[in-house]
PDB file of N, CA and C in Angstrom:
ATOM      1  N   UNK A   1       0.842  -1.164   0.000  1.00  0.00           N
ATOM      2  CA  UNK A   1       0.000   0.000   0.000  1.00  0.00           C
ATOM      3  C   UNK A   1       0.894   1.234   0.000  1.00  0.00           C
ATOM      4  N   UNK A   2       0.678   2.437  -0.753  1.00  0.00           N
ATOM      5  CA  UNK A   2       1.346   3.531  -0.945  1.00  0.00           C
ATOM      6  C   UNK A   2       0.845   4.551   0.335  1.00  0.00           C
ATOM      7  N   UNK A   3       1.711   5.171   0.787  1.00  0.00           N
ATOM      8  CA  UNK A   3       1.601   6.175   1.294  1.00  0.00           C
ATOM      9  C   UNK A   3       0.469   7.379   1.837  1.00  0.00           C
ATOM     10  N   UNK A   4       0.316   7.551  -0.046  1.00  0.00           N
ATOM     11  CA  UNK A   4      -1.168   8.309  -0.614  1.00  0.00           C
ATOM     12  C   UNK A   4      -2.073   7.515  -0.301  1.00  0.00           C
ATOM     13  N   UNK A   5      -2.316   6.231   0.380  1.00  0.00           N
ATOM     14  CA  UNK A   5      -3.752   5.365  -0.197  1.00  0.00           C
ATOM     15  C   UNK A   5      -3.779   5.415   1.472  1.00  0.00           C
ATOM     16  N   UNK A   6      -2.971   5.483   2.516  1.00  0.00           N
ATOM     17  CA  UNK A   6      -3.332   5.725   3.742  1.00  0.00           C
ATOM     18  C   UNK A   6      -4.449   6.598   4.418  1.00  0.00           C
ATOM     19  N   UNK A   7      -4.356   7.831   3.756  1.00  0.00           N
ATOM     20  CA  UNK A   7      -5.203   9.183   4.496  1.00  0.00           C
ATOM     21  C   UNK A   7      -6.707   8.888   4.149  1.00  0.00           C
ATOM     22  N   UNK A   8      -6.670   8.776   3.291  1.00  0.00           N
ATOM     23  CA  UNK A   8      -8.300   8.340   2.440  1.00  0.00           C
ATOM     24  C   UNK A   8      -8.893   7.220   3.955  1.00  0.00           C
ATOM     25  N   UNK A   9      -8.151   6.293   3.705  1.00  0.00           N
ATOM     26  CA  UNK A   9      -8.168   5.171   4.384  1.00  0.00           C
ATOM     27  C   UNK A   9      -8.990   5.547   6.155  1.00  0.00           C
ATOM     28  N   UNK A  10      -7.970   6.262   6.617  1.00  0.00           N
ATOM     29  CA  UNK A  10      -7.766   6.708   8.067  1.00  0.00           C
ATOM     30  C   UNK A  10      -8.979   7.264   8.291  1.00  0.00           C
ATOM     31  N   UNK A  11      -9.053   8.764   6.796  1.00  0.00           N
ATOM     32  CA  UNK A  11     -10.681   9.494   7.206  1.00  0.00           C
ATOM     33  C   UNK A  11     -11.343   8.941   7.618  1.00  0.00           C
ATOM     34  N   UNK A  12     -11.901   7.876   6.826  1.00  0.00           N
ATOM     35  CA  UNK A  12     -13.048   7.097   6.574  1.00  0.00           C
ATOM     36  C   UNK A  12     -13.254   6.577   8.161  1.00  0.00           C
ATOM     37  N   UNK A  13     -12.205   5.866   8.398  1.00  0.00           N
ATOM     38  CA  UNK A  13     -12.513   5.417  10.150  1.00  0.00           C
ATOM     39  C   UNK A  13     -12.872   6.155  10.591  1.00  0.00           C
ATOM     40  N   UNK A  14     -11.943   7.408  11.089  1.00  0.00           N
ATOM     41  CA  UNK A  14     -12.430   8.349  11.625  1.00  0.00           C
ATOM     42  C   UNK A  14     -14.064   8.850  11.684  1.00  0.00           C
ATOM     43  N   UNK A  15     -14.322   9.097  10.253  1.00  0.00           N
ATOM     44  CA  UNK A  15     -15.632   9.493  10.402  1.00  0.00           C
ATOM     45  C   UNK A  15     -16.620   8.490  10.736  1.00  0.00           C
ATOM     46  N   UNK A  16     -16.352   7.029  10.712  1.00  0.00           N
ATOM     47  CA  UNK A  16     -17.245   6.134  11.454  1.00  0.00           C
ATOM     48  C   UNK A  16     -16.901   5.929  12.964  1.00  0.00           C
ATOM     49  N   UNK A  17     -15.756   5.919  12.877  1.00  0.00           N
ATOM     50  CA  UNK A  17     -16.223   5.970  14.534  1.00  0.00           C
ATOM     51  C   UNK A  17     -16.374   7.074  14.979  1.00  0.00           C
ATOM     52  N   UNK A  18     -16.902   8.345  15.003  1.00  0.00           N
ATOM     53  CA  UNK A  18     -17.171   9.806  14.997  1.00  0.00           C
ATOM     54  C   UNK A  18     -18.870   9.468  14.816  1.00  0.00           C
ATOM     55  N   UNK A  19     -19.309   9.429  13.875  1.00  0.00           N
ATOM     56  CA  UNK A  19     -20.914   8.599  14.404  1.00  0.00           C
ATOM     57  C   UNK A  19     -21.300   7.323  14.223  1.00  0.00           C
ATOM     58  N   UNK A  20     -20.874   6.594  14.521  1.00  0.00           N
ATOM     59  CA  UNK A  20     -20.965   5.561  15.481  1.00  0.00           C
ATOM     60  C   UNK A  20     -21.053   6.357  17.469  1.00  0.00           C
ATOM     61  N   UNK A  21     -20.018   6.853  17.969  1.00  0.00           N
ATOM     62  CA  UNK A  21     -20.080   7.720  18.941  1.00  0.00           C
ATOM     63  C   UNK A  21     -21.181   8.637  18.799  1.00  0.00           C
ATOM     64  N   UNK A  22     -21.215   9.198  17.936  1.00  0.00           N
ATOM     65  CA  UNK A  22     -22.730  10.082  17.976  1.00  0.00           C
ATOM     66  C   UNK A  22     -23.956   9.092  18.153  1.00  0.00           C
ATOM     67  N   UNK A  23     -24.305   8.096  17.619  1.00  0.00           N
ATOM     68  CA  UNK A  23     -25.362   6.862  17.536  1.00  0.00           C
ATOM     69  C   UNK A  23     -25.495   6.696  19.087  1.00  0.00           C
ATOM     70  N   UNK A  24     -24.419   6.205  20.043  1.00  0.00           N
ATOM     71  CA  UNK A  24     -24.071   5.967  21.350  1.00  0.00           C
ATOM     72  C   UNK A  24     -24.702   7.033  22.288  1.00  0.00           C
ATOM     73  N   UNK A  25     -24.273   8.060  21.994  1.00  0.00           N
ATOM     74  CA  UNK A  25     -24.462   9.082  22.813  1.00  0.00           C
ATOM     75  C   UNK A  25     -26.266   9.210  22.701  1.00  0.00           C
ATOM     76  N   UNK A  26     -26.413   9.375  21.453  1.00  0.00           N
ATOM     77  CA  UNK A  26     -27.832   9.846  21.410  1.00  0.00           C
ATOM     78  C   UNK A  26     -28.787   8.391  22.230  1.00  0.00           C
ATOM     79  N   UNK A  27     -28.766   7.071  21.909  1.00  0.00           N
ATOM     80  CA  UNK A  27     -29.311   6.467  22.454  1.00  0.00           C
ATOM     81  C   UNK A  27     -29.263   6.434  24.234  1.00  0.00           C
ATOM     82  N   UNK A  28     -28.317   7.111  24.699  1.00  0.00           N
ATOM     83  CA  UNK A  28     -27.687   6.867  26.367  1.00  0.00           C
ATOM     84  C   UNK A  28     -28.907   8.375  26.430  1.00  0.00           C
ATOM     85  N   UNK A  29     -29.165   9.127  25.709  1.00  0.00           N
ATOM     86  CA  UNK A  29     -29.579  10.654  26.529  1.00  0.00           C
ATOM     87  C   UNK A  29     -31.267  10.231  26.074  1.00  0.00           C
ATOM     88  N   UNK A  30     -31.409   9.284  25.077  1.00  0.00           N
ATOM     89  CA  UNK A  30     -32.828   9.082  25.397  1.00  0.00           C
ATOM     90  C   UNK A  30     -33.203   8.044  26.362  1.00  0.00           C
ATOM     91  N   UNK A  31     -32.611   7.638  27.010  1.00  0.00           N
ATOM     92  CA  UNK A  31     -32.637   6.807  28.388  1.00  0.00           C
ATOM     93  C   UNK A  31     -32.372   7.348  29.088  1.00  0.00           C
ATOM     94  N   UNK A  32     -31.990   8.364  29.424  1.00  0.00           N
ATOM     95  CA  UNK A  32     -31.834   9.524  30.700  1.00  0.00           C
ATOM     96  C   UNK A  32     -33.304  10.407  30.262  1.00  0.00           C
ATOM     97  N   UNK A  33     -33.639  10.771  29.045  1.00  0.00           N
ATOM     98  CA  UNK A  33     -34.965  11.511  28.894  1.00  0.00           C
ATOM     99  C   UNK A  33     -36.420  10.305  29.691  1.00  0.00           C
ATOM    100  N   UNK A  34     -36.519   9.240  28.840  1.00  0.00           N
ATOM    101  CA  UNK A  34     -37.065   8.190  29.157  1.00  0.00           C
ATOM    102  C   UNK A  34     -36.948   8.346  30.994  1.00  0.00           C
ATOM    103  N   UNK A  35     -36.228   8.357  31.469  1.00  0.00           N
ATOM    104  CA  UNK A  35     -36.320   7.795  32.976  1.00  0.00           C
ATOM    105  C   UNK A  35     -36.404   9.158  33.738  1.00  0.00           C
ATOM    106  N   UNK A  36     -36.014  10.427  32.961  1.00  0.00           N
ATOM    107  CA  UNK A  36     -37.033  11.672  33.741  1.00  0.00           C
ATOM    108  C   UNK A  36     -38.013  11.884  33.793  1.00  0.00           C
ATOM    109  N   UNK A  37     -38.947  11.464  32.378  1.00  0.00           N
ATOM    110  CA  UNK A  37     -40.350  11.527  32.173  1.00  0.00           C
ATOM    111  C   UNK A  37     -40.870  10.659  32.936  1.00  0.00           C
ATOM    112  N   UNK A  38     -40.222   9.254  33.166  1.00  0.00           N
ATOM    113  CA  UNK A  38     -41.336   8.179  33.784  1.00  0.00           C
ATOM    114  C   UNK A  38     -41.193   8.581  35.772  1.00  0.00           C
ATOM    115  N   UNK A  39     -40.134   9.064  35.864  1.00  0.00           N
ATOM    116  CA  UNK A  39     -39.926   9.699  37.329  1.00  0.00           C
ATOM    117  C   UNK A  39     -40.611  10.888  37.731  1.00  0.00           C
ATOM    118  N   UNK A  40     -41.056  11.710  36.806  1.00  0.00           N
ATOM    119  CA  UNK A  40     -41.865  12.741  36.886  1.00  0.00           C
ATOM    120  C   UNK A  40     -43.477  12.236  37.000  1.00  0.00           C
ATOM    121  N   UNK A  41     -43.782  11.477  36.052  1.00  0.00           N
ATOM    122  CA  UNK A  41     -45.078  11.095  35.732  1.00  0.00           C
ATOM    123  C   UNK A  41     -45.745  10.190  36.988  1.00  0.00           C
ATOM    124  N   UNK A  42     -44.179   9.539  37.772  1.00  0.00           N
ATOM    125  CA  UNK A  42     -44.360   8.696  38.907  1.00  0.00           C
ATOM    126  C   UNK A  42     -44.771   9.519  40.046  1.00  0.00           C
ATOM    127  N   UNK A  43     -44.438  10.434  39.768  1.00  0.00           N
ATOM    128  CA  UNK A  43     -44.243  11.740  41.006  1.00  0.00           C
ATOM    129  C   UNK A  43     -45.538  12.629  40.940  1.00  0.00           C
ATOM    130  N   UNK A  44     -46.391  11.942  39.653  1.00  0.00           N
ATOM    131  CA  UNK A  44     -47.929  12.857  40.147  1.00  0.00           C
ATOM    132  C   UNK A  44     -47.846  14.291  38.438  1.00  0.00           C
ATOM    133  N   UNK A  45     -46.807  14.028  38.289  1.00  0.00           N
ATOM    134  CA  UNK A  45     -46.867  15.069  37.094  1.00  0.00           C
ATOM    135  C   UNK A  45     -47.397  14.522  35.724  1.00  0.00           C
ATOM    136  N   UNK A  46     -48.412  15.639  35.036  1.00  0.00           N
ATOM    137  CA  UNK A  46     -48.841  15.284  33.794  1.00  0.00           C
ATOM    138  C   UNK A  46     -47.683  15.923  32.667  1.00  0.00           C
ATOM    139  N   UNK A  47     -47.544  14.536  31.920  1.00  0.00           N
ATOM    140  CA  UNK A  47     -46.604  14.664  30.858  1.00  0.00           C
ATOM    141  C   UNK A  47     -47.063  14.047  29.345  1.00  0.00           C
ATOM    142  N   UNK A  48     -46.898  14.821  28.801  1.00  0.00           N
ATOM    143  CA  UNK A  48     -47.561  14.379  27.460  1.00  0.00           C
ATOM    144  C   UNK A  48     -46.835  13.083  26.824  1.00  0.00           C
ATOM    145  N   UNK A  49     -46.929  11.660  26.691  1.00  0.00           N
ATOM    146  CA  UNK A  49     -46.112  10.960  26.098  1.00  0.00           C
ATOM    147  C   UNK A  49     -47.875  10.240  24.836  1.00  0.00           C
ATOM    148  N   UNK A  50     -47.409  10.867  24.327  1.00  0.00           N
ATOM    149  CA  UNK A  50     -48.345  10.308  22.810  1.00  0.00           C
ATOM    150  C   UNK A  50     -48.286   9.130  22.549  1.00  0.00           C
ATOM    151  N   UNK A  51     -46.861   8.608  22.733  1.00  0.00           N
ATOM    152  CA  UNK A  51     -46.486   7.231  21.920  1.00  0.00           C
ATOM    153  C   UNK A  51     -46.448   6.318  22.464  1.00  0.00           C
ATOM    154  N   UNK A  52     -46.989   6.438  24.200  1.00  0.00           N
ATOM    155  CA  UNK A  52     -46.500   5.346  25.511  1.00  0.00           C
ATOM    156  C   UNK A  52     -47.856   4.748  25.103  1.00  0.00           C
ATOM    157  N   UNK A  53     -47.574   3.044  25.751  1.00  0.00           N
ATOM    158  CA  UNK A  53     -49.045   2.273  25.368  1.00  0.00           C
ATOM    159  C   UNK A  53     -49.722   3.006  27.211  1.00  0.00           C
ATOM    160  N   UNK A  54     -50.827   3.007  26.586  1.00  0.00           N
ATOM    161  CA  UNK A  54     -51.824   3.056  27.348  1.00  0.00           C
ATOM    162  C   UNK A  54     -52.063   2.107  29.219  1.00  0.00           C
ATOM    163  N   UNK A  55     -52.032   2.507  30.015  1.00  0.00           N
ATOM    164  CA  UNK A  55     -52.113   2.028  31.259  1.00  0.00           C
ATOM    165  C   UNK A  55     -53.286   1.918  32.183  1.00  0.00           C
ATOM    166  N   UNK A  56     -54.129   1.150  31.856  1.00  0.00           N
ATOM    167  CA  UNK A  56     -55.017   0.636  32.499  1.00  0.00           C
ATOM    168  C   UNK A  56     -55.063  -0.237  33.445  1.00  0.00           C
ATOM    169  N   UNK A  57     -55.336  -0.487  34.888  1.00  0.00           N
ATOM    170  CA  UNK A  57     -55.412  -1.287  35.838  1.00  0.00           C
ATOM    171  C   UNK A  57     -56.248  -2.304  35.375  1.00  0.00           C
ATOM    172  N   UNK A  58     -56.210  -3.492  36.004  1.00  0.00           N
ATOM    173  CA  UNK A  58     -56.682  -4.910  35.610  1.00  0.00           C
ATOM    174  C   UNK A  58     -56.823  -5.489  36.831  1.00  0.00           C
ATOM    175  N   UNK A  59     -57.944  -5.769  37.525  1.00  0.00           N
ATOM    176  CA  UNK A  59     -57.995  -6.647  38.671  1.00  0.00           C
ATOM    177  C   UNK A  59     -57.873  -8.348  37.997  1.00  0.00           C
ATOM    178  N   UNK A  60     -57.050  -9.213  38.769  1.00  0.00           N
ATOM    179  CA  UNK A  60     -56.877 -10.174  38.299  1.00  0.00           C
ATOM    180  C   UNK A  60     -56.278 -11.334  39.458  1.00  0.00           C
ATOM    181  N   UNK A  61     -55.980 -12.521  39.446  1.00  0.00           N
ATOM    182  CA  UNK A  61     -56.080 -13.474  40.132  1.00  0.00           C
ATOM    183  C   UNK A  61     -54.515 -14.513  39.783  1.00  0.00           C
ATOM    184  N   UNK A  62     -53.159 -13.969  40.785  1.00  0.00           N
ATOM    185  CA  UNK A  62     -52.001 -15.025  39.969  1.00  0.00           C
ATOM    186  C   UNK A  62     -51.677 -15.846  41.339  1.00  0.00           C
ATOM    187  N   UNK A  63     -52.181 -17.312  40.704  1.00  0.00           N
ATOM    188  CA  UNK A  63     -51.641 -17.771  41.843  1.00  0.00           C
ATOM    189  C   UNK A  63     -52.436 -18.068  42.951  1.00  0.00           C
ATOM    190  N   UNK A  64     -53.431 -17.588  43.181  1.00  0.00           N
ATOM    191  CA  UNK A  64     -54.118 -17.600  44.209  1.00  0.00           C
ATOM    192  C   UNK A  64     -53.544 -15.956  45.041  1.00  0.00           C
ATOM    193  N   UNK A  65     -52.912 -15.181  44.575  1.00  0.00           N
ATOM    194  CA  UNK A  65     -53.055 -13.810  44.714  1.00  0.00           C
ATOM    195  C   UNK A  65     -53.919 -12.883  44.243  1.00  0.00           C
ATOM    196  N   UNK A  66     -54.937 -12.095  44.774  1.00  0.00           N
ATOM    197  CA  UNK A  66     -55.292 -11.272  43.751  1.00  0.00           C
ATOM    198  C   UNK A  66     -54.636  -9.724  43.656  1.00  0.00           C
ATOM    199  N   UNK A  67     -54.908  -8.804  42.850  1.00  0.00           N
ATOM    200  CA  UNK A  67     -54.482  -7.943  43.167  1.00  0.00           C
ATOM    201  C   UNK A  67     -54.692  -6.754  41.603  1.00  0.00           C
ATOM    202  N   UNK A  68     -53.915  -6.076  41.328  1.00  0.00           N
ATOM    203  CA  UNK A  68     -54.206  -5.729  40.104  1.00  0.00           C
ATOM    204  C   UNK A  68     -52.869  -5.344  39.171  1.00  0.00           C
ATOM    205  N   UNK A  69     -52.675  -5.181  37.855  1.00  0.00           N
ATOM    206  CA  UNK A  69     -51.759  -5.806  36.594  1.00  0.00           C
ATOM    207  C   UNK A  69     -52.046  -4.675  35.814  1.00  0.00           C
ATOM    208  N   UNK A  70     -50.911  -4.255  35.603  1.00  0.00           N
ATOM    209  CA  UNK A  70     -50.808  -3.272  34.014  1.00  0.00           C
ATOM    210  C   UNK A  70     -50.415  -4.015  33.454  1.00  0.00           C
ATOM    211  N   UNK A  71     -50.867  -4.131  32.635  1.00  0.00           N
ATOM    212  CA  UNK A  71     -50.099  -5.192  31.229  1.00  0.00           C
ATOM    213  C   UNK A  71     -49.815  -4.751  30.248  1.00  0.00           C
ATOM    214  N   UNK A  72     -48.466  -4.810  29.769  1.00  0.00           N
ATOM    215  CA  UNK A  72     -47.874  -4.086  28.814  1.00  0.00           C
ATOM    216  C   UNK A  72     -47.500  -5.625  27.807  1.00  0.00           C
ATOM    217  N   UNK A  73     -48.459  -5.956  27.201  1.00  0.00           N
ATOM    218  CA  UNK A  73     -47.724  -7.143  26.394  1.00  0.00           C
ATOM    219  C   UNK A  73     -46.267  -7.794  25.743  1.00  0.00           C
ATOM    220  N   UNK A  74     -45.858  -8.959  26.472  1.00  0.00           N
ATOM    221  CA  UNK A  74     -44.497  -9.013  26.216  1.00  0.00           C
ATOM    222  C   UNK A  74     -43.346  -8.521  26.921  1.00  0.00           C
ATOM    223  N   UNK A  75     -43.738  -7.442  28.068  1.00  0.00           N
ATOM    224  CA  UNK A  75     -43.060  -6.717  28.797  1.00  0.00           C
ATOM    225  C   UNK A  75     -42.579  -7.391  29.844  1.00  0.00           C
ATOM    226  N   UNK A  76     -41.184  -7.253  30.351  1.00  0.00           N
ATOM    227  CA  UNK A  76     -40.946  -7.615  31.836  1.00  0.00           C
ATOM    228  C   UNK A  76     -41.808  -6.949  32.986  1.00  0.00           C
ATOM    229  N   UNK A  77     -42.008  -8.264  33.917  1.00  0.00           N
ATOM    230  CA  UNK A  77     -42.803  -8.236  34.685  1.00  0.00           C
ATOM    231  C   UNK A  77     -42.007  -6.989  36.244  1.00  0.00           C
ATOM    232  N   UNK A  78     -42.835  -5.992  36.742  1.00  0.00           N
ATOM    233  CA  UNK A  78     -41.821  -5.404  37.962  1.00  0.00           C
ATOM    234  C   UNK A  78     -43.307  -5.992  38.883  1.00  0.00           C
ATOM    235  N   UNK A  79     -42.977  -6.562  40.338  1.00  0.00           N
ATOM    236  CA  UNK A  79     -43.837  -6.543  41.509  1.00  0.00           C
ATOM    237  C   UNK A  79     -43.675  -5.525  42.192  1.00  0.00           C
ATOM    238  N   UNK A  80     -44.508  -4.624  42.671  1.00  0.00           N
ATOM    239  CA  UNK A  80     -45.126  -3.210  43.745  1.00  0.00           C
ATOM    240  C   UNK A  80     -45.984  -4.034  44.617  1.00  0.00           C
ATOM    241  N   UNK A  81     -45.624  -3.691  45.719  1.00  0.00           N
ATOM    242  CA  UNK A  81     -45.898  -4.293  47.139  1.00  0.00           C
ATOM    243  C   UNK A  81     -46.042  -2.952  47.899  1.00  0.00           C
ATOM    244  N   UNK A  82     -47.259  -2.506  47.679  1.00  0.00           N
ATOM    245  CA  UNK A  82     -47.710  -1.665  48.862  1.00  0.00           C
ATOM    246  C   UNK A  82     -47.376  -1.088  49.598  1.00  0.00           C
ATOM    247  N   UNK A  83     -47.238  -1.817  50.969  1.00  0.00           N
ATOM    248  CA  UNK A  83     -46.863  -2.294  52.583  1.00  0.00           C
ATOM    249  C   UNK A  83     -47.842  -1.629  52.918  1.00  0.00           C
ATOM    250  N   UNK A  84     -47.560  -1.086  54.248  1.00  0.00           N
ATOM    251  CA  UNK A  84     -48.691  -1.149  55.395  1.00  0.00           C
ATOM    252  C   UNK A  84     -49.185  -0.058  55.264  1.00  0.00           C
ATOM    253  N   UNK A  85     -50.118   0.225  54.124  1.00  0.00           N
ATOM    254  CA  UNK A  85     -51.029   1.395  53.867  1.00  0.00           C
ATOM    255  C   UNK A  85     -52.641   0.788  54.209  1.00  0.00           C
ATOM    256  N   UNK A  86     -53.421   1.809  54.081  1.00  0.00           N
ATOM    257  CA  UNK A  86     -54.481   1.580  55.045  1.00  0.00           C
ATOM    258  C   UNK A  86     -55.510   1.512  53.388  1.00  0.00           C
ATOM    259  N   UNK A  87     -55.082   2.069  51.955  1.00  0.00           N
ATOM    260  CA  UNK A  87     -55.626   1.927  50.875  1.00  0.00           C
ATOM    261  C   UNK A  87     -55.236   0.544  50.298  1.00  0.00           C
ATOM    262  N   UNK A  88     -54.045   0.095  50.577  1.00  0.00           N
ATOM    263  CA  UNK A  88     -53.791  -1.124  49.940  1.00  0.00           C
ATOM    264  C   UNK A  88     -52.978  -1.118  48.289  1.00  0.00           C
ATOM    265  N   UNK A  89     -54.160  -1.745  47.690  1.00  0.00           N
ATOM    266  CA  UNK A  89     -53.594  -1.551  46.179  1.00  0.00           C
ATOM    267  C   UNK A  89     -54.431  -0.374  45.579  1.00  0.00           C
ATOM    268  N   UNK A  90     -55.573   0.175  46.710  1.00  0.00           N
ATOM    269  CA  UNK A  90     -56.248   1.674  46.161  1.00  0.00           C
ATOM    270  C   UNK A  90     -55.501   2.722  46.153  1.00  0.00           C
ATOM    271  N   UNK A  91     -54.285   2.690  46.899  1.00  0.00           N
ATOM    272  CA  UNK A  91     -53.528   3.929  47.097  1.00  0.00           C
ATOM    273  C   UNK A  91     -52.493   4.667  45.666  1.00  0.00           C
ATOM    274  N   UNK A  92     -53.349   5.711  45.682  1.00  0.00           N
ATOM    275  CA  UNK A  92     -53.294   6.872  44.691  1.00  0.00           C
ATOM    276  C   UNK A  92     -51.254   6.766  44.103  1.00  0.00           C
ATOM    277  N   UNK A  93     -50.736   6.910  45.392  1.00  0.00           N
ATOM    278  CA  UNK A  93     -49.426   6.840  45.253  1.00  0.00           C
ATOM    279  C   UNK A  93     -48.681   5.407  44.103  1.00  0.00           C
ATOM    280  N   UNK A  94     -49.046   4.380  44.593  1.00  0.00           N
ATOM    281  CA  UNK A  94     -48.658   3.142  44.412  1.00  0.00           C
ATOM    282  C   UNK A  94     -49.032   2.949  43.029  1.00  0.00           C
ATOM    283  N   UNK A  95     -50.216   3.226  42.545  1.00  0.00           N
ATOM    284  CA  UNK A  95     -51.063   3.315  41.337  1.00  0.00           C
ATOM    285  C   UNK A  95     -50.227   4.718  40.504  1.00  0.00           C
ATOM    286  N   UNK A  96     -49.867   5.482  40.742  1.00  0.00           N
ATOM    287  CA  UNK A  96     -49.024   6.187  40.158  1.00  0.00           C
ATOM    288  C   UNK A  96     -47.847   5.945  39.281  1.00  0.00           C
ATOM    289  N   UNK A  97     -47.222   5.084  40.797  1.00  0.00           N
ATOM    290  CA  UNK A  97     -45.577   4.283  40.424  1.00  0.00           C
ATOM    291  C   UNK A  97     -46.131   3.497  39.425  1.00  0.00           C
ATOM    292  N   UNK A  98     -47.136   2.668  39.383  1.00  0.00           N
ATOM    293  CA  UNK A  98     -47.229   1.691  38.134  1.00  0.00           C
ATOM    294  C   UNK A  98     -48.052   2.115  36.953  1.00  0.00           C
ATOM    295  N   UNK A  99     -48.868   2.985  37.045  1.00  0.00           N
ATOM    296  CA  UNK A  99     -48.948   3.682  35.390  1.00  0.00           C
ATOM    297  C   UNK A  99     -47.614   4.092  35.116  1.00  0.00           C
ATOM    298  N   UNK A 100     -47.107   4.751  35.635  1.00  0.00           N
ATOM    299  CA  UNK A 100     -45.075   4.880  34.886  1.00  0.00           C
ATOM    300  C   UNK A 100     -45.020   4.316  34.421  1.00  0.00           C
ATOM    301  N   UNK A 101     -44.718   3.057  34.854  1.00  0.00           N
ATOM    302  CA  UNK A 101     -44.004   2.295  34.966  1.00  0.00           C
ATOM    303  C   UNK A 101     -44.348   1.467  33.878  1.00  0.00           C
ATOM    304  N   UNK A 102     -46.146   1.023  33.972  1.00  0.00           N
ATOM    305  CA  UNK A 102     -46.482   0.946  32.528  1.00  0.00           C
ATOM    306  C   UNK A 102     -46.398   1.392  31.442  1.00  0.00           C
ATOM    307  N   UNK A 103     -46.676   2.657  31.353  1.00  0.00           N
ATOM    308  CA  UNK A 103     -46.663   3.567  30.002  1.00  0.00           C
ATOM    309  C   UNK A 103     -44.894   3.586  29.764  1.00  0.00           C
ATOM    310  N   UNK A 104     -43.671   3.347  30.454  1.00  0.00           N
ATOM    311  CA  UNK A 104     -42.695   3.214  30.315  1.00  0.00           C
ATOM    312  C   UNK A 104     -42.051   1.679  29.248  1.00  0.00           C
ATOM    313  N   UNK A 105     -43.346   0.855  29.872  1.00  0.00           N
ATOM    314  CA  UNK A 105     -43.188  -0.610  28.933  1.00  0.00           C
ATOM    315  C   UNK A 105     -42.814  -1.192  29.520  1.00  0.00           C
ATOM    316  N   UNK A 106     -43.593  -1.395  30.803  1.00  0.00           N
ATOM    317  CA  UNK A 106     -43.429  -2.645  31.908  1.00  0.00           C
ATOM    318  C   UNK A 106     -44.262  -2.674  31.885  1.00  0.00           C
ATOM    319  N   UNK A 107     -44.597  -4.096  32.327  1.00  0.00           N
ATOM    320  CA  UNK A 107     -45.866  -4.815  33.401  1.00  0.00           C
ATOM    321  C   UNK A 107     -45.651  -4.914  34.216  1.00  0.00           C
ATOM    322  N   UNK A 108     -46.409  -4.579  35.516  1.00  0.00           N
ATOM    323  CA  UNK A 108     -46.550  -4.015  36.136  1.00  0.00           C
ATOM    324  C   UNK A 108     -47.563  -5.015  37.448  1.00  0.00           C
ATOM    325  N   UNK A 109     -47.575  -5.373  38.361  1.00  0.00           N
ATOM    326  CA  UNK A 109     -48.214  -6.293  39.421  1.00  0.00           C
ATOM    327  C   UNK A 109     -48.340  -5.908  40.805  1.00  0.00           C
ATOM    328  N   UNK A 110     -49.496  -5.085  41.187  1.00  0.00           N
ATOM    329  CA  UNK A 110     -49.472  -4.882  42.620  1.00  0.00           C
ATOM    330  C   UNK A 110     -50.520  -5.707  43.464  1.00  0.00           C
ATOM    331  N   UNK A 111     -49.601  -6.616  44.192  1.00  0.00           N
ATOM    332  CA  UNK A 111     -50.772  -7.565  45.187  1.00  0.00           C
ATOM    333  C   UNK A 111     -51.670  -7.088  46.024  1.00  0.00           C
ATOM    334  N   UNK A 112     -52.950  -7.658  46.861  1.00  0.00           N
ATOM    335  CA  UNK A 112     -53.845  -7.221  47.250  1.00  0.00           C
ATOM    336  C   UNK A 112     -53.518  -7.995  48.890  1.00  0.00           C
ATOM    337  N   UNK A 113     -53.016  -7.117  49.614  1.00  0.00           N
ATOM    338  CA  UNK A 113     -52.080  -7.610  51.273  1.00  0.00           C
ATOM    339  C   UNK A 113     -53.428  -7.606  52.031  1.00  0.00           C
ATOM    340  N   UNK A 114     -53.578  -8.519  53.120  1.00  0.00           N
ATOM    341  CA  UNK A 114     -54.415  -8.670  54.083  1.00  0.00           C
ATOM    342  C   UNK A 114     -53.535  -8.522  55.157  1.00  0.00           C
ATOM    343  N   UNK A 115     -53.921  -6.894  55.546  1.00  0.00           N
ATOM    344  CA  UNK A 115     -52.965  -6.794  57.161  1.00  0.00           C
ATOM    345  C   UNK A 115     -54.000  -6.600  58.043  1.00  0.00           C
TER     346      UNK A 115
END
């Protein structure tokens, strides 16, 4: 290989790994956007997400548990466990954390505790 046939050569990397790094970056800051919106939205704030699936509660029966299920089809499953609230799985708070959490693209499972 000549000399001359190097630089050509070198650019070219350069400019792929230059975005390639741009590709990186941008996917890491929409996962930092992603996890402000769903932390905000957890926190009681209305946020416009157009494109999130829809989060509806589901009373339902796993196990001989009942309790109630966002279901985000296909989604990993997160368990929300209450504790010693006097609403249970009615509590405004708890039901919050898991619409996020749903509309984020989880499913979502909060049991129904007999204290």
């Amino acid at each position: 290989m000549k000399l001359s046939e190097r630089g050509p050569r070198r650019r070219r990397l350069v400019i792929t790994v230059v975005i390639l790094a741009g590709f990186v970056s941008a996917l890491l800051a929409q996962n930092r956007i992603n996890a402000a919106v769903t932390l905000a939205e957890a926190l009681g704030a209305t946020v416009p997400r157009p494109f999130a699936p829809d989060a509806k509660p589901t009373p339902v029966e796993v196990r001989g548990v009942t309790g109630r299920i966002y279901d985000v089809a296909g989604a990993p499953a997160i368990l929300i466990v209450p504790g010693a609230t006097r609403d249970g799985v009615e509590d405004i708070r708890v039901n919050q954390v898991a619409a996020a959490l749903a509309r984020a693209g989880r499913m979502v499972f909060i049991p129904e505790l007999d204290l």
